[in-house]
Protein backbone atom coordinates (compact mmCIF):
# COMPACT_ATOMS: atom_id res chain seq x y z
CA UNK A 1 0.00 0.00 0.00
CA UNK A 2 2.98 2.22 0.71
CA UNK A 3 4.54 1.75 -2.57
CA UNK A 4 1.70 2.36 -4.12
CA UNK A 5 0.85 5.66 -2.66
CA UNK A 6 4.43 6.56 -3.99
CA UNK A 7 4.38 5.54 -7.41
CA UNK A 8 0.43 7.11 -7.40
CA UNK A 9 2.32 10.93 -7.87
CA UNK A 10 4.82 10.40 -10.59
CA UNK A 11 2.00 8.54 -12.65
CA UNK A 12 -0.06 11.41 -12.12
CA UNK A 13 2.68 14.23 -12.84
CA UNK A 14 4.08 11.56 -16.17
CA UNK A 15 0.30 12.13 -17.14
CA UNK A 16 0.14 15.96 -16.95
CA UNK A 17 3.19 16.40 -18.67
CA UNK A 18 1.97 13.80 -21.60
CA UNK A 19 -0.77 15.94 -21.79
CA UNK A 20 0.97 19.45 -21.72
CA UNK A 21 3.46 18.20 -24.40
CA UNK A 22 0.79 17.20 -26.37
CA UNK A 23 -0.85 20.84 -26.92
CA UNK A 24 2.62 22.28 -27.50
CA UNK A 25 3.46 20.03 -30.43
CA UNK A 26 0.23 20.94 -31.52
CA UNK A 27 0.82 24.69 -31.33
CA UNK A 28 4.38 24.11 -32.42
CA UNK A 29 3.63 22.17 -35.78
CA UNK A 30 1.44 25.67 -36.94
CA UNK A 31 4.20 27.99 -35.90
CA UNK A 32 6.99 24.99 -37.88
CA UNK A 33 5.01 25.56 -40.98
CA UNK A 34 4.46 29.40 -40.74
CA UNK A 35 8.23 29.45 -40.33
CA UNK A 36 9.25 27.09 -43.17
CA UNK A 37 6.93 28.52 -45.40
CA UNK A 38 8.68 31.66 -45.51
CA UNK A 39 5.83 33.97 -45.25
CA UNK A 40 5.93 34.30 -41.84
CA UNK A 41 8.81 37.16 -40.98
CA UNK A 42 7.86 39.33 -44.43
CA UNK A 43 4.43 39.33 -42.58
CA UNK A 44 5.84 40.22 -38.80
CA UNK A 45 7.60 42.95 -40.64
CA UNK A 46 4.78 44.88 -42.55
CA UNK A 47 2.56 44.79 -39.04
CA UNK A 48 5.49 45.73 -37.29
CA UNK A 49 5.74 48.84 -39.16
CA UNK A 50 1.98 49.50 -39.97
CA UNK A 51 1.45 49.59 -36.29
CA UNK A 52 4.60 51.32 -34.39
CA UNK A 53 4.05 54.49 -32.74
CA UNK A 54 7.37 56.27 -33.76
CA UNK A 55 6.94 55.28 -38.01
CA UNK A 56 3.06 57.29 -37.08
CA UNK A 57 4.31 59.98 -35.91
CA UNK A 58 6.70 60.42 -38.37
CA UNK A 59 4.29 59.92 -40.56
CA UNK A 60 3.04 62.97 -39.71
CA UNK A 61 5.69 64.85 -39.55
CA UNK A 62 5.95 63.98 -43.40
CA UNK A 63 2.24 65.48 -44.18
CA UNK A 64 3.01 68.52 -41.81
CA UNK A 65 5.91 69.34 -43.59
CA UNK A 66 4.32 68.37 -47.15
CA UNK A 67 1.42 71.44 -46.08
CA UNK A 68 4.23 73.53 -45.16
CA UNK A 69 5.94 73.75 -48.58
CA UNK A 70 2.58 74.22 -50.00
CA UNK A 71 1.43 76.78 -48.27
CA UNK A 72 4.89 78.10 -48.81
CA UNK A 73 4.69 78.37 -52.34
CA UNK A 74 1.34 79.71 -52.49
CA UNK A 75 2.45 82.65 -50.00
CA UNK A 76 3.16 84.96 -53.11
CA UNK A 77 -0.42 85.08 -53.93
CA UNK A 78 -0.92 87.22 -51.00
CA UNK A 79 1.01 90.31 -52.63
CA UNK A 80 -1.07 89.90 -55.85
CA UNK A 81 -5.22 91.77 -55.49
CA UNK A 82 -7.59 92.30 -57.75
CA UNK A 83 -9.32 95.87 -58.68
CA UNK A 84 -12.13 97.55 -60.46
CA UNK A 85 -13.47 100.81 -60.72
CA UNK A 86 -16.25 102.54 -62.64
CA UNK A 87 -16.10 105.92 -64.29
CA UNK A 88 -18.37 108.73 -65.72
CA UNK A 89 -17.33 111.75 -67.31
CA UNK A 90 -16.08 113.85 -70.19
CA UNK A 91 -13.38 112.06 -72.71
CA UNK A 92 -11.62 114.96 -74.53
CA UNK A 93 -11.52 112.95 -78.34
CA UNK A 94 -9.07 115.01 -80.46
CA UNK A 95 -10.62 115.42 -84.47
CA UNK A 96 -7.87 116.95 -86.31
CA UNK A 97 -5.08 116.45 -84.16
CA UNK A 98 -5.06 120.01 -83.19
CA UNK A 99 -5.77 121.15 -79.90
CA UNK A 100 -8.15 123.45 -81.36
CA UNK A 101 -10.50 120.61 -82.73
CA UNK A 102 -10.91 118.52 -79.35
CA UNK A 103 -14.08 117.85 -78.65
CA UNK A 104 -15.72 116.51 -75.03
CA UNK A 105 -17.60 112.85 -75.17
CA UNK A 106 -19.99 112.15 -72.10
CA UNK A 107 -18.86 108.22 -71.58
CA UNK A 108 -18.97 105.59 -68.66
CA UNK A 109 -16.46 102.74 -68.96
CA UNK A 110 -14.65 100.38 -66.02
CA UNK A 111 -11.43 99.76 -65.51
CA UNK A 112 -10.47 96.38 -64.26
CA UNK A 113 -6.78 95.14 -63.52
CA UNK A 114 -3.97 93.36 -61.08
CA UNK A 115 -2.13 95.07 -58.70
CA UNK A 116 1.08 93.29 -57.70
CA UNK A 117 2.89 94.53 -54.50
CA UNK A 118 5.56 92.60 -52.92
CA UNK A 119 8.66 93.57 -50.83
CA UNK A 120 12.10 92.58 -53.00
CA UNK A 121 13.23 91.01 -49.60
CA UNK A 122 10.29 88.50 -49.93
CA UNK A 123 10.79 87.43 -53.81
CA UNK A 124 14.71 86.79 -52.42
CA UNK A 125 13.89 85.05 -49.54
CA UNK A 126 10.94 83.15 -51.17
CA UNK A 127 13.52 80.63 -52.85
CA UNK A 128 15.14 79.92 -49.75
CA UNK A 129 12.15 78.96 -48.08
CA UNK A 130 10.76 77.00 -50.26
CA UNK A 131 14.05 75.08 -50.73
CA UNK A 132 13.88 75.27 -47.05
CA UNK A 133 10.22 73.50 -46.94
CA UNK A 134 11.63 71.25 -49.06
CA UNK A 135 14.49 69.82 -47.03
CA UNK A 136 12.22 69.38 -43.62
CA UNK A 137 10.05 66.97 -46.24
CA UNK A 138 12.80 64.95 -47.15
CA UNK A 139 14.52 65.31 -43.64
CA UNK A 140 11.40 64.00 -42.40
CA UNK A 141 11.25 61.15 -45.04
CA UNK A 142 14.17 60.16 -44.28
CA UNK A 143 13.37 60.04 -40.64
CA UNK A 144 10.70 57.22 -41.42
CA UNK A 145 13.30 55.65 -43.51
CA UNK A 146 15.54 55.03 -40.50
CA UNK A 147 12.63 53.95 -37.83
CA UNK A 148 11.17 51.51 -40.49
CA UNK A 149 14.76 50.41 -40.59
CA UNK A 150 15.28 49.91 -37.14
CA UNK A 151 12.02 48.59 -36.57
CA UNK A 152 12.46 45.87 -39.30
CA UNK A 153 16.33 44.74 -37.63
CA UNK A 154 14.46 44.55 -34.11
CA UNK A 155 11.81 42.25 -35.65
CA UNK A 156 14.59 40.09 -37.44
CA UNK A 157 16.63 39.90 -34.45
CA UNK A 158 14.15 38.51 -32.37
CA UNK A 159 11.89 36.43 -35.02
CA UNK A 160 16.13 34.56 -34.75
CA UNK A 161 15.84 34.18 -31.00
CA UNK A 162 11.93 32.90 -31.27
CA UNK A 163 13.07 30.03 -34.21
CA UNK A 164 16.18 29.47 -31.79
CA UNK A 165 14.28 29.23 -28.74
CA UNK A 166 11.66 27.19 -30.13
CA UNK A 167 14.26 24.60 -31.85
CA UNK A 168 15.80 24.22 -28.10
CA UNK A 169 12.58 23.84 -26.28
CA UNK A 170 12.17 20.83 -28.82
CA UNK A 171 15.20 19.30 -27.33
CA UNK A 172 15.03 20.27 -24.05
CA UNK A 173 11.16 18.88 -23.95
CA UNK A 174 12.70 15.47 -25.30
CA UNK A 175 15.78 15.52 -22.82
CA UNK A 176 12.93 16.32 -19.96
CA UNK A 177 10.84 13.43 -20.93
CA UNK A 178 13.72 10.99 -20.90
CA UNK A 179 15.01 11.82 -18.11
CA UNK A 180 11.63 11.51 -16.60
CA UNK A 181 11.06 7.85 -17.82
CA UNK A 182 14.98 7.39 -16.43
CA UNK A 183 13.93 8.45 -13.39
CA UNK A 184 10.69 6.18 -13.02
CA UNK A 185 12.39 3.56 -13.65
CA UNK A 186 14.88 4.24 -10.80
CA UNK A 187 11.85 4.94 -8.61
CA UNK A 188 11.17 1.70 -9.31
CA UNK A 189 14.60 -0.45 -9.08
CA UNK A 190 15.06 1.61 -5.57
CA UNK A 191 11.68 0.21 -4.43
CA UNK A 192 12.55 -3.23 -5.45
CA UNK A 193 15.93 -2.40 -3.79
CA UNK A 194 17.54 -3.18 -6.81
CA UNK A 195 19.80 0.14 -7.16
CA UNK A 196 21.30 1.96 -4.10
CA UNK A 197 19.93 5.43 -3.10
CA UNK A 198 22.89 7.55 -4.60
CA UNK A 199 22.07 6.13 -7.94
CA UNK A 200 18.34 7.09 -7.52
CA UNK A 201 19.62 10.81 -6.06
CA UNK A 202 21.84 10.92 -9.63
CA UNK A 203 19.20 9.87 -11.72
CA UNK A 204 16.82 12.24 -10.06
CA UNK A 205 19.43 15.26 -10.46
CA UNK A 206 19.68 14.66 -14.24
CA UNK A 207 15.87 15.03 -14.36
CA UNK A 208 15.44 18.24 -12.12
CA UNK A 209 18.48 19.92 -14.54
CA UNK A 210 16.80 18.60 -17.60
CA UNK A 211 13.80 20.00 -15.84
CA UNK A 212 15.49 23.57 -15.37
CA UNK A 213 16.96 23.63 -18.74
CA UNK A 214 13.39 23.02 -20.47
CA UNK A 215 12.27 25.45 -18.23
CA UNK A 216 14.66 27.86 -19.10
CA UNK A 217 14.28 27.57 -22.58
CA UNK A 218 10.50 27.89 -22.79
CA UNK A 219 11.02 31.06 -20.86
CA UNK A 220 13.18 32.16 -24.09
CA UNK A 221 10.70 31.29 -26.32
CA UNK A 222 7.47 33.07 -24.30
CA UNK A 223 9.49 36.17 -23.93
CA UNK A 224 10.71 36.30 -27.85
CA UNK A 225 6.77 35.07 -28.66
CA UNK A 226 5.34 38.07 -26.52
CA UNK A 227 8.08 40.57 -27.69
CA UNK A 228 7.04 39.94 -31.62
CA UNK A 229 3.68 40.29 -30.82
CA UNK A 230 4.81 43.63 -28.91
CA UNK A 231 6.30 44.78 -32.06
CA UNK A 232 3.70 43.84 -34.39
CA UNK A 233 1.00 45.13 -32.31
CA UNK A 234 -1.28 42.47 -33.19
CA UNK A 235 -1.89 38.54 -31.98
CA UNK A 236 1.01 36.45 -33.35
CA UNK A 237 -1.37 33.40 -33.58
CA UNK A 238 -3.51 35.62 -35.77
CA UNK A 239 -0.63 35.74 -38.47
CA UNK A 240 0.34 32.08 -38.20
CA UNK A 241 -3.16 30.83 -38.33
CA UNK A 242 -3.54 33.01 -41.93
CA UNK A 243 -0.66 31.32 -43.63
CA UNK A 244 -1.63 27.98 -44.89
C-alpha cells in the first residue's frame, strides 16, 4: 500500500506532462510551418511597421511638412489683389489732331486690372524657403526611412531568437521526458531495492536539470513570442493561423 501511494504521484505528474506536451506540439507544428513557409517574418515585418508608434508619428511629420511647402509656395499670392473701378465723365476725343478741334464725349467705362505689391526682400527670400520647406520633407522622409529600418532589424533579431528558442525547447522537452522515464524507472529499481539510493539521487538530479533547462528555454521562447507580438502590435497566432 505504501509503494503504491508513492508511485500514485509520478503517474499522475508523467500524465500531466503527456498531456501538456501534447498541446505544444500541436501549437508548435502551426508555428513549424508558418516558419518554413517563408511567409511568416515578411508578414511580422509589414505589421510591425503599420502599427509602431514612432513610423506614425513620423508619418506625420511627413504630411506637416508636405502642407508647409505648400502653403509656402502659395504665400506669393498674398502680394497679388484684384481691382475695379467705374467711371463717368467727359473724354476729350481730339478730331484733327489740333488742340483746337478737341471735342468733349460724355462716356462711362470700367477699368479692371492686377495690382502686384511685394517687398524685394520676400521674392529673395521666397527661394530659400521653399528650398527650405523642401528639405524638412525629405529630412522628415528620411526620418521614417531610418525607424522603419530599425524597426524591421528589431523584428529580425528577435523572429532569430523565437526560431532558436523554439528549436531548443524541442530538445530540451525530449531531454525532460527521458530523463523523466529514467527516473521512473529508478523509482522503481530503488523500491525493489535493486539500485542503491545515490544512484536514484543521480538519476533524479539529471531530471530536475533537464527539468530547469526546459524550463529555461520555454522562458526564451514566451518572452521572444510576446516581444514579436509587442512589435507587431497584433496577436502572433492571428498571423500564423492566416498562412496555410
Amino acid at each position: 500500500m505504501n509503494m503504491l501511494s508513492k508511485r500514485k504521484p509520478i503517474v499522475m505528474l508523467l500524465v500531466l506532462l503527456s498531456s501538456i506536451s501534447l498541446k505544444a506540439q500541436q501549437t508548435d507544428s502551426l508555428l513549424v510551418r508558418a516558419i518554413e513557409s517563408g511567409r511568416l517574418l515578411p508578414m511580422l515585418i509589414d505589421s510591425a511597421i503599420k502599427n509602431n508608434p514612432e513610423v506614425n508619428r513620423v508619418d506625420n511629420s511627413i504630411g506637416f511638412a508636405r502642407e508647409n511647402l505648400a502653403l509656402t509656395k502659395k504665400n506669393i499670392y498674398s502680394a497679388v489683389s484684384l481691382f475695379s473701378s467705374y467711371n463717368h465723365g467727359n473724354n476729350a476725343n481730339v478730331i484733327s489732331g489740333t488742340v483746337s478741334n478737341v471735342s468733349l464725349v460724355q462716356s462711362n467705362f470700367y477699368n479692371v486690372g492686377v495690382y502686384f505689391q511685394l517687398p524685394l526682400t520676400h521674392v529673395v527670400s521666397r527661394k530659400n524657403a521653399i528650398k527650405a520647406s523642401e528639405y524638412q520633407v525629405k529630412m522628415a522622409e528620411a526620418e521614417k526611412e531610418g525607424a522603419a529600418k530599425y524597426i524591421t532589424q528589431e523584428v529580425i533579431r528577435v523572429y532569430q531568437e523565437l526560431r532558436l528558442a523554439l528549436n531548443l525547447v524541442k530538445v530540451a522537452t525530449d531531454s525532460k521526458q527521458t530523463a523523466l522515464v529514467n527516473y521512473q524507472m529508478c523509482q522503481k529499481q530503488y523500491l525493489n531495492n535493486d539500485i542503491p539510493l545515490t544512484e536514484l539521487s543521480r538519476i533524479q538530479d539529471i531530471y530536475s536539470k533537464a527539468s530547469i533547462e526546459y524550463e529555461t528555454d520555454l522562458n526564451r521562447f514566451q518572452t521572444a513570442y510576446l516581444q514579436l507580438e509587442s512589435y507587431t502590435g497584433v496577436h502572433l497566432s492571428t498571423i500564423i493561423a492566416s498562412i496555410r
